[in-house]
N, C-alpha and C. Protein backbone atom coordinates (compact mmCIF):
# COMPACT_ATOMS: atom_id res chain seq x y z
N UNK A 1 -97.72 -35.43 19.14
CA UNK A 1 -97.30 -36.82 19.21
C UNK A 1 -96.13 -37.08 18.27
N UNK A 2 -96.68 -36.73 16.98
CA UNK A 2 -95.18 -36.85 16.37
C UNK A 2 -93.70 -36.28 16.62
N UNK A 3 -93.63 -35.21 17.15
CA UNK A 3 -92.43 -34.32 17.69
C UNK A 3 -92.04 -35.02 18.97
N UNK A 4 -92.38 -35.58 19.93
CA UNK A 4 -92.17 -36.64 20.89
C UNK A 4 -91.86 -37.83 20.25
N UNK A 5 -92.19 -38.35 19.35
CA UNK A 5 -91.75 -39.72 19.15
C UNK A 5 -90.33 -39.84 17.57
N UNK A 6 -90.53 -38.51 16.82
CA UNK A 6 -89.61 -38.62 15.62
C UNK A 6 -88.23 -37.58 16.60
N UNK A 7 -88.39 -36.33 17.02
CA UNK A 7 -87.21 -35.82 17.87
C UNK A 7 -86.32 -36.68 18.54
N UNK A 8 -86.65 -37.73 19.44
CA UNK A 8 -85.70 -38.14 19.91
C UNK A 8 -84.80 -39.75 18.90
N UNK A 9 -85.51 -39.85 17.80
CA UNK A 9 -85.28 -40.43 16.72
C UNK A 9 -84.39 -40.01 15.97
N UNK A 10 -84.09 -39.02 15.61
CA UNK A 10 -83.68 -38.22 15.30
C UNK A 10 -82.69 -37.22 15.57
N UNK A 11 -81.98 -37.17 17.05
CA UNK A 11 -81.14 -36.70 17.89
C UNK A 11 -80.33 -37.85 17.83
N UNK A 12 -81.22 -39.17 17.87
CA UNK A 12 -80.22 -40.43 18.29
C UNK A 12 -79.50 -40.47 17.07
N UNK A 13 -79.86 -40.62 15.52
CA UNK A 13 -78.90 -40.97 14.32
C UNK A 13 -78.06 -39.69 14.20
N UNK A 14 -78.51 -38.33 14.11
CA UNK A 14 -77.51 -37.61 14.00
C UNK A 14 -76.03 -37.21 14.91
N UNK A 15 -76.36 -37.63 16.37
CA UNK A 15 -75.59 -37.87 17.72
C UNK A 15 -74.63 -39.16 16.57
N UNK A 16 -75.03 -40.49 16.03
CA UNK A 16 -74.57 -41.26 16.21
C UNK A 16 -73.31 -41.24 14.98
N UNK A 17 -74.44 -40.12 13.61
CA UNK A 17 -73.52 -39.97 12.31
C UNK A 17 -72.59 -38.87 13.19
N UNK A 18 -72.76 -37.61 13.60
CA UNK A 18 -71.62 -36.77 13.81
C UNK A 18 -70.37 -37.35 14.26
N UNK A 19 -70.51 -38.47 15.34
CA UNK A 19 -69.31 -39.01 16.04
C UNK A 19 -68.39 -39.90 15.18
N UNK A 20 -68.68 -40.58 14.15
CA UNK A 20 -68.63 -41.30 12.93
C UNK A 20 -67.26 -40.97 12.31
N UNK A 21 -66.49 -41.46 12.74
CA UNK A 21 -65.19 -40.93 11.39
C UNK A 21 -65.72 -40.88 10.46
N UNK A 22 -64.70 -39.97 8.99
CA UNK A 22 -65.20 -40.34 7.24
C UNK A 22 -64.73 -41.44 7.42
N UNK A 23 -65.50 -42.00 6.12
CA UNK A 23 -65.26 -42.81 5.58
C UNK A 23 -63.66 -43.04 4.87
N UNK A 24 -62.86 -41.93 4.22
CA UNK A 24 -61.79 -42.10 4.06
C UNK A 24 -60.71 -42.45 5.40
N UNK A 25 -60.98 -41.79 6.26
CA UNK A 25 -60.03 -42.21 7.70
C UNK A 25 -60.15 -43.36 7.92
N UNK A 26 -61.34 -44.27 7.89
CA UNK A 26 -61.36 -45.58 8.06
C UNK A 26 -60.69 -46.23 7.24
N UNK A 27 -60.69 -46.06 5.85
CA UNK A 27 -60.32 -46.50 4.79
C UNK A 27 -58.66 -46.97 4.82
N UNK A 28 -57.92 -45.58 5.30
CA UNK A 28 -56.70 -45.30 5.37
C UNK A 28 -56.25 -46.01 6.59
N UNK A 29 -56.74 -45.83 7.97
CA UNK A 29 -56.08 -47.15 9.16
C UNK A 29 -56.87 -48.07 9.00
N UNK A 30 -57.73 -48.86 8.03
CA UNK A 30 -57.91 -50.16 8.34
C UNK A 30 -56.86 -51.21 8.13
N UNK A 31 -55.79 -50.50 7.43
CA UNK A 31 -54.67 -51.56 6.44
C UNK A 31 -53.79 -51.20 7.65
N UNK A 32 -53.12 -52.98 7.60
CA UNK A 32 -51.92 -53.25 8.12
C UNK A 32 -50.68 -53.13 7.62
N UNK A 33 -51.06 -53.21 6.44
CA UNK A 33 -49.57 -53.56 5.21
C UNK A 33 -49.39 -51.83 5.27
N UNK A 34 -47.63 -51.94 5.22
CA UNK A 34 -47.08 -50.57 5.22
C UNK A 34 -45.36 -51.16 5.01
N UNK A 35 -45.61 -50.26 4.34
CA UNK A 35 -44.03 -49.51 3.70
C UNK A 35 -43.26 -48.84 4.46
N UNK A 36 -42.35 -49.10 5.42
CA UNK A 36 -41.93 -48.16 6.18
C UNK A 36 -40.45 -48.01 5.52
N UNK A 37 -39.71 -46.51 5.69
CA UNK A 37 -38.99 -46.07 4.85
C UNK A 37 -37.31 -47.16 5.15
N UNK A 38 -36.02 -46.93 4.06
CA UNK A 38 -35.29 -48.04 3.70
C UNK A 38 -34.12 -47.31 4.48
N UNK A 39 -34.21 -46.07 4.12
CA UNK A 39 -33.38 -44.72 4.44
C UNK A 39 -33.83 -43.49 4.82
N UNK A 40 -33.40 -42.86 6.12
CA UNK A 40 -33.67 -41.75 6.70
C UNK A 40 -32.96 -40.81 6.57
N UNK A 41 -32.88 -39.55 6.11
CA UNK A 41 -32.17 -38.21 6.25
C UNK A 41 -32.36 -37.33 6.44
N UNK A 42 -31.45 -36.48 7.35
CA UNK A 42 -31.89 -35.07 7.84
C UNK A 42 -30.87 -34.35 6.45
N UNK A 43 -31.30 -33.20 5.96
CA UNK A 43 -30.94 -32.03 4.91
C UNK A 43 -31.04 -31.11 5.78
N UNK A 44 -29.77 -30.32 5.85
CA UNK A 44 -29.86 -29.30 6.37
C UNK A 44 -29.35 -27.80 5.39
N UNK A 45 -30.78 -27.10 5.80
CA UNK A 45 -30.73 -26.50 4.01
C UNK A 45 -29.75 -24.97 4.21
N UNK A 46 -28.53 -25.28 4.89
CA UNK A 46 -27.65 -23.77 4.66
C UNK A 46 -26.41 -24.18 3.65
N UNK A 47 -26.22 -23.31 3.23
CA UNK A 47 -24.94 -23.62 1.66
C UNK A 47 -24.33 -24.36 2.37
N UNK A 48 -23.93 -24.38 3.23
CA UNK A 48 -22.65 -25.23 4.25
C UNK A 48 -23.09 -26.66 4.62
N UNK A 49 -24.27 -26.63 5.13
CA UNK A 49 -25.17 -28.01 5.55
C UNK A 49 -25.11 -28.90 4.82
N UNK A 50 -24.64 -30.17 5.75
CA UNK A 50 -24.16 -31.49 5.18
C UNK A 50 -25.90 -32.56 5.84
N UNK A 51 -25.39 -33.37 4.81
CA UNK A 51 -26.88 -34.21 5.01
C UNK A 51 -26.52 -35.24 5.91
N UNK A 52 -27.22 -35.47 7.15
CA UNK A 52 -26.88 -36.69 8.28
C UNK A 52 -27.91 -37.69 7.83
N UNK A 53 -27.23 -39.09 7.90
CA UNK A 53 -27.45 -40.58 7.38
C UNK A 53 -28.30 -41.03 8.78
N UNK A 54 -29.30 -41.56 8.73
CA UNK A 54 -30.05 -42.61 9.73
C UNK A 54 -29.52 -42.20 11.48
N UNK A 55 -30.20 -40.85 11.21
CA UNK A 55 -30.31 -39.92 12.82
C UNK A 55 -30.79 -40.78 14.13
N UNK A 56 -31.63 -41.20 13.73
CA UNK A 56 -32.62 -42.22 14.96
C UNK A 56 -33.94 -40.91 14.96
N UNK A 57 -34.21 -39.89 14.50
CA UNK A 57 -35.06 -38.94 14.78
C UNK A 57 -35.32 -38.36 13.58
N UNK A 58 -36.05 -38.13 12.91
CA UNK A 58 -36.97 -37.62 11.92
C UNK A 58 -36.99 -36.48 12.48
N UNK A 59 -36.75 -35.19 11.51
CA UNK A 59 -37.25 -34.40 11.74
C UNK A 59 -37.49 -33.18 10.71
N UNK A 60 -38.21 -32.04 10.91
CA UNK A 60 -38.88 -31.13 9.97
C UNK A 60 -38.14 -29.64 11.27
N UNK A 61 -37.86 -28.70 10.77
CA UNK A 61 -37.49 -27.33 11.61
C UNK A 61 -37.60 -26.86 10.48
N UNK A 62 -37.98 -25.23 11.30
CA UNK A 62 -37.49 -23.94 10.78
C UNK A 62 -37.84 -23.17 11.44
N UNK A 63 -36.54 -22.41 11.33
CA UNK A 63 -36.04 -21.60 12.87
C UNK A 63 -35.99 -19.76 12.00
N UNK A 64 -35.44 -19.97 10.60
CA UNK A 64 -35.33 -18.42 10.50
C UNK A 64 -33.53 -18.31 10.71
N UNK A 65 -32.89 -19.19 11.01
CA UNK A 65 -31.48 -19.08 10.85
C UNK A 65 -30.17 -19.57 10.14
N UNK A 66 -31.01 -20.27 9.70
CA UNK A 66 -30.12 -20.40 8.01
C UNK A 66 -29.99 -22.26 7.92
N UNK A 67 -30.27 -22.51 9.34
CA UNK A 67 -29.94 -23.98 9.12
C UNK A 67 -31.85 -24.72 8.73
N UNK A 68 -32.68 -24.26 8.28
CA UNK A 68 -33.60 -24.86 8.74
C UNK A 68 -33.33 -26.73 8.24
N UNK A 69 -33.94 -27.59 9.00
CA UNK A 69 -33.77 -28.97 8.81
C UNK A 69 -34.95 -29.58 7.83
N UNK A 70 -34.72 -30.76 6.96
CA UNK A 70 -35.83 -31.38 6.09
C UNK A 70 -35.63 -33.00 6.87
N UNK A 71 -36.45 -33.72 6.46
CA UNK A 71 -36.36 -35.45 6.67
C UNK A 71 -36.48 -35.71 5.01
N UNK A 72 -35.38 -36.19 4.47
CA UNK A 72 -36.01 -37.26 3.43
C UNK A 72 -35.90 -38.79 3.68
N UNK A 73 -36.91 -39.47 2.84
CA UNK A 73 -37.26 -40.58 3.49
C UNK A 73 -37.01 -41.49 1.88
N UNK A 74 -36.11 -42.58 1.95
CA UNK A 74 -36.14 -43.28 0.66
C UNK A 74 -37.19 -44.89 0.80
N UNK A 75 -38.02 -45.31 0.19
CA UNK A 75 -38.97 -46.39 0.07
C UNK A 75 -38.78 -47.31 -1.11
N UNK A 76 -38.80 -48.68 -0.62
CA UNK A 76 -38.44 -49.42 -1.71
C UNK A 76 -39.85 -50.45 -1.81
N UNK A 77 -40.22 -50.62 -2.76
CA UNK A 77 -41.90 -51.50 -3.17
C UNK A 77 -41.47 -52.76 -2.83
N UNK A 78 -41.53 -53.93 -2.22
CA UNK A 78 -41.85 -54.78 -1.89
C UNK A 78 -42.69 -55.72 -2.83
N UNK A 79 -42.66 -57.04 -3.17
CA UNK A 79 -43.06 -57.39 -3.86
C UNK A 79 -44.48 -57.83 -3.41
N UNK A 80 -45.19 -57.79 -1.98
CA UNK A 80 -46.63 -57.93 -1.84
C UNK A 80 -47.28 -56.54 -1.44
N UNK A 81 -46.39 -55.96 -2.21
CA UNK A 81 -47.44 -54.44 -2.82
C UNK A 81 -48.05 -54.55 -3.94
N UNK A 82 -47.59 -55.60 -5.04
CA UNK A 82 -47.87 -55.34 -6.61
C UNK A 82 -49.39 -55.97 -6.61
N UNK A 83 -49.64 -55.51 -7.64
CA UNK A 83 -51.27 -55.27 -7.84
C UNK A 83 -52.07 -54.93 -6.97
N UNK A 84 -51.27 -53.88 -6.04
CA UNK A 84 -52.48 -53.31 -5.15
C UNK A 84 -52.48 -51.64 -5.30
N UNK A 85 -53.08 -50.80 -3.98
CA UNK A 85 -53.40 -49.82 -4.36
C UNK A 85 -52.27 -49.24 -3.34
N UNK A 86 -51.74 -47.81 -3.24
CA UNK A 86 -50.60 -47.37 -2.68
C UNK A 86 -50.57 -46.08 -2.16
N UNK A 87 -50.87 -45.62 -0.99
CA UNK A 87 -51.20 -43.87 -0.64
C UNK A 87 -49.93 -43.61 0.75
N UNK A 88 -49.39 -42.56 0.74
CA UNK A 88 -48.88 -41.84 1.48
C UNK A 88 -49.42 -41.55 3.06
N UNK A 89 -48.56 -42.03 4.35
CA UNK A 89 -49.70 -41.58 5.35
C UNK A 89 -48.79 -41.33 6.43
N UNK A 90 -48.84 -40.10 6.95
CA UNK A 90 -48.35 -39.68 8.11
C UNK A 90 -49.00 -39.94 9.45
N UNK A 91 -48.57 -41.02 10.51
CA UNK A 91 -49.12 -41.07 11.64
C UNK A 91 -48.31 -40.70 13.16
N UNK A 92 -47.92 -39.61 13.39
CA UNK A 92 -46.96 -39.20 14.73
C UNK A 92 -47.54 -40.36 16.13
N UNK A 93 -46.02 -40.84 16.49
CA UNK A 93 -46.49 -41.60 17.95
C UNK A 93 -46.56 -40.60 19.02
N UNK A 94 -46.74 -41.38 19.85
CA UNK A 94 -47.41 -40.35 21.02
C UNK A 94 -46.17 -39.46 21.75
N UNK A 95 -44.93 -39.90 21.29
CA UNK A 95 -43.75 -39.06 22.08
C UNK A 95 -42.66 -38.23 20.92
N UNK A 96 -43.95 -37.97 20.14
CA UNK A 96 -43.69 -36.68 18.96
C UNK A 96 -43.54 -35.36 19.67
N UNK A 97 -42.74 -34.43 19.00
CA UNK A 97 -42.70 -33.23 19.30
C UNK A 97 -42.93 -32.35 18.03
N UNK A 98 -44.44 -31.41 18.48
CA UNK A 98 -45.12 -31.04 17.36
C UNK A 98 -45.13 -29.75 17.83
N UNK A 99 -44.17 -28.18 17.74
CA UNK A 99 -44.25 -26.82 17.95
C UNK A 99 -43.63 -26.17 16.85
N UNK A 100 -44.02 -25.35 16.94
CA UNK A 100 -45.55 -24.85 18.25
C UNK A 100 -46.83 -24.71 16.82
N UNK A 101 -47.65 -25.56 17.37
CA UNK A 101 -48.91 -25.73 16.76
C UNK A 101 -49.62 -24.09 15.84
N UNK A 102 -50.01 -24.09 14.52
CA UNK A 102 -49.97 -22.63 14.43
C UNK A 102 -51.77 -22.71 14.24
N UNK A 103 -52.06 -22.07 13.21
CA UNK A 103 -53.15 -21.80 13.22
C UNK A 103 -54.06 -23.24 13.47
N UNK A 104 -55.17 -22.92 14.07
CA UNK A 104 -56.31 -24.18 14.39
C UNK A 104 -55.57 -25.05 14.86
N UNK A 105 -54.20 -24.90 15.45
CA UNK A 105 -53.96 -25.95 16.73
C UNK A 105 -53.33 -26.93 15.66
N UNK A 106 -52.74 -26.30 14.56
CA UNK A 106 -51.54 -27.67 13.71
C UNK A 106 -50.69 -26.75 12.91
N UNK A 107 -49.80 -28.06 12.83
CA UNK A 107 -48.46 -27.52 12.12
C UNK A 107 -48.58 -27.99 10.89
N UNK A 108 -47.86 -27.76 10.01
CA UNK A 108 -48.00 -27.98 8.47
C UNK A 108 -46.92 -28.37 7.44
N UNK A 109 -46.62 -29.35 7.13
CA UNK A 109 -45.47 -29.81 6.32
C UNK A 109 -45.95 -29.91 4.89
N UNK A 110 -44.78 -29.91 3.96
CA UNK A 110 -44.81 -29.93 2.55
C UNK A 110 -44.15 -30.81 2.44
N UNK A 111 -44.85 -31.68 0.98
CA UNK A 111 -44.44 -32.78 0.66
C UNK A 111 -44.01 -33.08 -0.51
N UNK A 112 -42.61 -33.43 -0.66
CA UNK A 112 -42.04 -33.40 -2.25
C UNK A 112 -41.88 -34.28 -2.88
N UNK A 113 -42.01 -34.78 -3.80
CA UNK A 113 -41.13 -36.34 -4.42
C UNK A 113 -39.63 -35.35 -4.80
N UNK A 114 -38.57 -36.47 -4.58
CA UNK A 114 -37.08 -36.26 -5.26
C UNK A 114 -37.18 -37.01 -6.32
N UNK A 115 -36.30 -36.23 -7.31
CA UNK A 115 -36.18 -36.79 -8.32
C UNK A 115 -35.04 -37.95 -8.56
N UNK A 116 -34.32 -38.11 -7.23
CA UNK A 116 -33.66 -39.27 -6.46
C UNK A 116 -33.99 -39.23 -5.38
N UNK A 117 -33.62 -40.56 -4.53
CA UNK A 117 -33.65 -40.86 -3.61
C UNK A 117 -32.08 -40.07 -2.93
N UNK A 118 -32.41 -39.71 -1.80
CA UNK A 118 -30.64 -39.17 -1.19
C UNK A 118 -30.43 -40.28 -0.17
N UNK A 119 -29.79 -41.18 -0.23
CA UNK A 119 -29.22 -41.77 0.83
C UNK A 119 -27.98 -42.48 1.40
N UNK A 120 -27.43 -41.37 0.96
CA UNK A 120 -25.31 -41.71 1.20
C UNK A 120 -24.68 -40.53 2.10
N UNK A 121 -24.40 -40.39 2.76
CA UNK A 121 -23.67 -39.32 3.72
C UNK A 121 -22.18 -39.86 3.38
N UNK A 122 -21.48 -38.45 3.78
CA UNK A 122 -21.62 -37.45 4.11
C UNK A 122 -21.79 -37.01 2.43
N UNK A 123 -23.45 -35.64 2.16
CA UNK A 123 -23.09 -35.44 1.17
C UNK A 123 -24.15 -34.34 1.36
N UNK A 124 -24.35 -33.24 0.17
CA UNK A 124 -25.11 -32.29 0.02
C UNK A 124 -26.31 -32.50 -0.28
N UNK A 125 -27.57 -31.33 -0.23
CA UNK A 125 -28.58 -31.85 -1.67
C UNK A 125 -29.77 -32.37 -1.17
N UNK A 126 -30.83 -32.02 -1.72
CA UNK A 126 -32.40 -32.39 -1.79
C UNK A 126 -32.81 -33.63 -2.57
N UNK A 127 -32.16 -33.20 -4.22
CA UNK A 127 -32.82 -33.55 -4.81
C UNK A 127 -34.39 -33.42 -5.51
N UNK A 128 -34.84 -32.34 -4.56
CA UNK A 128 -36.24 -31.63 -4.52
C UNK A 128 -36.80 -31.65 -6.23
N UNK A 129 -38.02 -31.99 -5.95
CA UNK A 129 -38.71 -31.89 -7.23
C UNK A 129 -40.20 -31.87 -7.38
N UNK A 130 -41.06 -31.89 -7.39
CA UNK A 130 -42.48 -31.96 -7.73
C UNK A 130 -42.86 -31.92 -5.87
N UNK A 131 -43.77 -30.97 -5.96
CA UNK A 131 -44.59 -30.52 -4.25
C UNK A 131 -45.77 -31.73 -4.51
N UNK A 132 -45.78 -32.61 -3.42
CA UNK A 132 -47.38 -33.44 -3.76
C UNK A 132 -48.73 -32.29 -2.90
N UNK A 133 -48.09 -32.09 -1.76
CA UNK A 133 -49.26 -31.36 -1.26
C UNK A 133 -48.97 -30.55 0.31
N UNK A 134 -49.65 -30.39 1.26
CA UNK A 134 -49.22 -29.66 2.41
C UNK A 134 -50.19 -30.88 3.28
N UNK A 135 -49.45 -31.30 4.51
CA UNK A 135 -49.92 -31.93 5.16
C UNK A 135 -50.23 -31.41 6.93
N UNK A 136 -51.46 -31.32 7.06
CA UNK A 136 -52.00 -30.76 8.74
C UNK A 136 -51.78 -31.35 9.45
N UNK A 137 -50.90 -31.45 10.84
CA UNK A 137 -50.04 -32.07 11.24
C UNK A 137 -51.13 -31.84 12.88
N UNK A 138 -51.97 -32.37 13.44
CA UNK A 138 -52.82 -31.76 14.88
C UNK A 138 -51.56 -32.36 15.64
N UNK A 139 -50.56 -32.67 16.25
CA UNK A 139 -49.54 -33.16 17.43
C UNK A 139 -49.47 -34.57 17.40
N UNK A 140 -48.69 -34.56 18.27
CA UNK A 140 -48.16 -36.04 18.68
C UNK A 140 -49.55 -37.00 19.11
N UNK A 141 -49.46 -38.35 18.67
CA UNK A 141 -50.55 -39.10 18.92
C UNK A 141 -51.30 -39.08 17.98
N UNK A 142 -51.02 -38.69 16.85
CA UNK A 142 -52.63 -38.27 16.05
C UNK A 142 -51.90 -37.96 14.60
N UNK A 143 -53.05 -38.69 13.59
CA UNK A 143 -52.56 -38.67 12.19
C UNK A 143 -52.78 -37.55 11.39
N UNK A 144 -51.53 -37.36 10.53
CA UNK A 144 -51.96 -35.95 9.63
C UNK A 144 -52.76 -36.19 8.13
N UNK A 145 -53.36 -34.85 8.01
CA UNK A 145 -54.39 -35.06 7.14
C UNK A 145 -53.69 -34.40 5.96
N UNK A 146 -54.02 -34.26 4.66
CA UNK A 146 -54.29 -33.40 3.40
C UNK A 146 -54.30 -32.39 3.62
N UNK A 147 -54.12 -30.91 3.47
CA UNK A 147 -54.61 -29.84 3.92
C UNK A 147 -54.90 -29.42 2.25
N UNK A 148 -53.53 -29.67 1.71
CA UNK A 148 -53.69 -29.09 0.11
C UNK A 148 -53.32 -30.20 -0.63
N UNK A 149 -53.67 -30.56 -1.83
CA UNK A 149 -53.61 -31.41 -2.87
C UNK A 149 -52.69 -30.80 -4.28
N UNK A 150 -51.47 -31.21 -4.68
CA UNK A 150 -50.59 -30.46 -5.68
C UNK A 150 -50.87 -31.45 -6.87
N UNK A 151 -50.98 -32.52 -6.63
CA UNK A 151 -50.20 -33.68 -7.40
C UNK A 151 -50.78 -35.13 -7.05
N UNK A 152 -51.25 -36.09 -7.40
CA UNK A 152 -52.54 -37.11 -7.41
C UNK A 152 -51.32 -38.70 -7.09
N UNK A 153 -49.90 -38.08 -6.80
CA UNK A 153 -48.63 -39.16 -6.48
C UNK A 153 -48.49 -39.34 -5.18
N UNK A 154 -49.18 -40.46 -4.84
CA UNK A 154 -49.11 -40.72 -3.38
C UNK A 154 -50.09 -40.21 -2.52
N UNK A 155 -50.45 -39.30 -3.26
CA UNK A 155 -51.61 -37.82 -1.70
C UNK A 155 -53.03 -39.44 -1.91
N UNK A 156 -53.02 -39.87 -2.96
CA UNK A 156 -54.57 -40.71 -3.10
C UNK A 156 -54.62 -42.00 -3.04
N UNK A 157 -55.25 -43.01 -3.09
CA UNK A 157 -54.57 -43.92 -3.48
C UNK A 157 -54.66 -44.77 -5.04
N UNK A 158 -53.24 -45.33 -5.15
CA UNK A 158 -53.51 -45.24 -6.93
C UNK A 158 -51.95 -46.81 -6.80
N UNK A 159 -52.63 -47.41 -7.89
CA UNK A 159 -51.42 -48.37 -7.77
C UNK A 159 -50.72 -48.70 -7.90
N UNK A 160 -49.71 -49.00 -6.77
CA UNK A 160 -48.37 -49.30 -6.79
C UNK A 160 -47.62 -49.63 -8.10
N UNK A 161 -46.41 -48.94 -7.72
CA UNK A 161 -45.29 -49.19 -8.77
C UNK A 161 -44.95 -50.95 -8.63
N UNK A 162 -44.22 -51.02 -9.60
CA UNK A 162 -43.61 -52.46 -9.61
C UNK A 162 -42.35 -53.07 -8.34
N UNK A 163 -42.93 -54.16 -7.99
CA UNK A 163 -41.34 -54.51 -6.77
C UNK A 163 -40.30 -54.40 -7.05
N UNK A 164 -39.47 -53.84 -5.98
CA UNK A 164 -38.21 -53.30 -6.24
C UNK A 164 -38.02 -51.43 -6.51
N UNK A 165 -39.20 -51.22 -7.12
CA UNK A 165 -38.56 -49.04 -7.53
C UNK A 165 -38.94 -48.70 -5.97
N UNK A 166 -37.74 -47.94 -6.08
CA UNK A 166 -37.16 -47.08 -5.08
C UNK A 166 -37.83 -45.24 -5.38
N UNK A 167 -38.38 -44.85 -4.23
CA UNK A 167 -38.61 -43.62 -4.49
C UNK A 167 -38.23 -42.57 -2.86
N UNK A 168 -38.20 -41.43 -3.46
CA UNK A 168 -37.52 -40.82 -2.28
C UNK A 168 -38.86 -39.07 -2.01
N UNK A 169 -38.80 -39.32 -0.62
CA UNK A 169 -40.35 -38.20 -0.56
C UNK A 169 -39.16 -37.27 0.33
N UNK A 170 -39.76 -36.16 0.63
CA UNK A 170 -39.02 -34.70 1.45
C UNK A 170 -40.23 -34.35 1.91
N UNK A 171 -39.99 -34.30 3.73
CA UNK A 171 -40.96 -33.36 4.05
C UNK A 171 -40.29 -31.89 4.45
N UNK A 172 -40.83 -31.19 4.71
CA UNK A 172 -40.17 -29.67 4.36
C UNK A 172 -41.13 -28.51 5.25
N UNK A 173 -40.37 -28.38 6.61
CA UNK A 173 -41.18 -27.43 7.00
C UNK A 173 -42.15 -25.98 6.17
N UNK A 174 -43.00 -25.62 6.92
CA UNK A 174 -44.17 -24.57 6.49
C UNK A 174 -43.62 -23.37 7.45
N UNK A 175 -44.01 -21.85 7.53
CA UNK A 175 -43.98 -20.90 8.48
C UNK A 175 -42.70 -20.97 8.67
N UNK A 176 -42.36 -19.98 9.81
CA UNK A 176 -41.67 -19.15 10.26
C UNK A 176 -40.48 -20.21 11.23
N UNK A 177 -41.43 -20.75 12.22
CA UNK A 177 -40.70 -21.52 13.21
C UNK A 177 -41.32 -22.42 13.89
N UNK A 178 -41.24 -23.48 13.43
CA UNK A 178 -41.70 -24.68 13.35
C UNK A 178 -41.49 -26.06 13.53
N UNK A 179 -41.54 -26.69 14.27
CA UNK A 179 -40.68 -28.31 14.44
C UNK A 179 -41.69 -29.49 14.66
N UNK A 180 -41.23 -30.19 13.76
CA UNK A 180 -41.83 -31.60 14.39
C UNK A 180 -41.22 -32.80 14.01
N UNK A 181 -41.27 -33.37 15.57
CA UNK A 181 -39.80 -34.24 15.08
C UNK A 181 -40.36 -35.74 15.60
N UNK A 182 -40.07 -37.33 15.09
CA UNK A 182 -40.79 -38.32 15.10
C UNK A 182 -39.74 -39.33 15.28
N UNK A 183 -40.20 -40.70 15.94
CA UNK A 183 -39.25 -41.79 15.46
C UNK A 183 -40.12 -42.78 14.45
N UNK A 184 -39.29 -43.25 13.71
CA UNK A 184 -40.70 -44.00 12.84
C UNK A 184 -40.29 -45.44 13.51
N UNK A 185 -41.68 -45.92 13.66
CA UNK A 185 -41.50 -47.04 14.02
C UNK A 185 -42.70 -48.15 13.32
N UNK A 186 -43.01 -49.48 13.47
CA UNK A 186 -44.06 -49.65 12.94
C UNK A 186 -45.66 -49.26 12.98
N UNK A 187 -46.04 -49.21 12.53
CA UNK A 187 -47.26 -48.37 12.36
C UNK A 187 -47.30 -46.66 12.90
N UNK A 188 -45.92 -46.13 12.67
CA UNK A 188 -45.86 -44.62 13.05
C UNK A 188 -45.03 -44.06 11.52
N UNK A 189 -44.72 -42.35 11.67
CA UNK A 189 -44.00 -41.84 11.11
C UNK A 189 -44.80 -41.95 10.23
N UNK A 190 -43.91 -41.52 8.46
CA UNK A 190 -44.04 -41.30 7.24
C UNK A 190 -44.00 -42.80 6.96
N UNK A 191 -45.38 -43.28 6.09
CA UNK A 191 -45.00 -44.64 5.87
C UNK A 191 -46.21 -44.50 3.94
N UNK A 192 -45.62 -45.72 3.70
CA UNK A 192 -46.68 -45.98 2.41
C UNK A 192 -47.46 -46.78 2.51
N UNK A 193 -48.55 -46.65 2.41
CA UNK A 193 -49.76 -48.36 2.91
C UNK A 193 -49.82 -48.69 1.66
N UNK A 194 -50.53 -50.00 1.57
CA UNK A 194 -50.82 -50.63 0.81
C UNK A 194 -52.41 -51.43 0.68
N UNK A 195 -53.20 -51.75 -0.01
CA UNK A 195 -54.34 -52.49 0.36
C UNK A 195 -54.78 -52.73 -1.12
């Protein structure tokens, strides 16, 4: 009697927890408020490669031929960010191009703070400085996660700088040969939430 009446008790909550986002995924799209970037740039990392100003296309490559491509993205705080909390969040729209997917079916970007923001063409330069972490990228339609944790700036959430500082992030292809390329729009792309 008991195995008839607690089993299917019991199939039902665990059926109902497995399907369950975490709790952090909820956490992260429940907020509306977002930071979307001020300035867009493609870096193109061969000695010769000049940096292109507000492409219309975001993008991350690496090909293995000397040009591989970066996106840096410059963000400016807003003044109904202050006294709140502030995390980093990659969400690709659905007419992303994410190849070729590598291990477990994702691609993988690295994430830098600059120690400036780059946003003047025509001009050279990263600016590259501190790795925050590696981000798992599953394709177009679908948000990227954490894979690795470097640095507790932006990967968590922690609170915002004061209105007005300007900061500048680099994403930076992973592997061999690799692309994923985005338009940011609202509630897509590389953005900063707020809550």
């Amino acid at each position: 009697m008991l195995s008839t009446t607690l089993l299917p008790l019991i199939s039902a909550l665990v059926g109902t927890t497995l399907g369950a986002p975490a709790p952090s995924e909820l956490t992260n799209r429940a907020t509306t408020s977002e930071i979307q970037p001020s300035a867009l740039v493609i870096h193109d990392s061969h000695w010769s490669g000049q940096n292109t100003c507000n492409p219309g296309t975001a993008q991350v490559t690496r090909t293995n031929t000397g040009h591989d491509l970066t996106t840096m993205l410059t963000f400016v705080y807003p003044a109904a960010a202050n006294g709140k909390q502030c995390w980093l969040d990659f969400n690709l729209p659905a007419g992303a191009t994410v190849s070729p997917t590598g291990t477990a079916g994702i691609a993988k970007i690295d994430v830098f703070r600059q120690w400036a923001p780059v946003n003047t063409c025509p001009s050279q330069g990263n600016n590259r400085d501190v790795q925050l972490g590696r981000l798992n990228v599953p394709g177009a339609g679908k948000a990227a996660a954490w894979g690795e944790v470097y640095n507790g700036y932006l990967t968590s959430k922690a609170p915002c700088p004061a209105p007005g500082t300007v900061v500048g992030i680099e994403f930076v292809g992973v592997g061999d040969a690799e692309t994923v390329a985005w338009q940011q729009s609202a509630g897509f792309g590389a953005r900063i939430l707020y809550a």
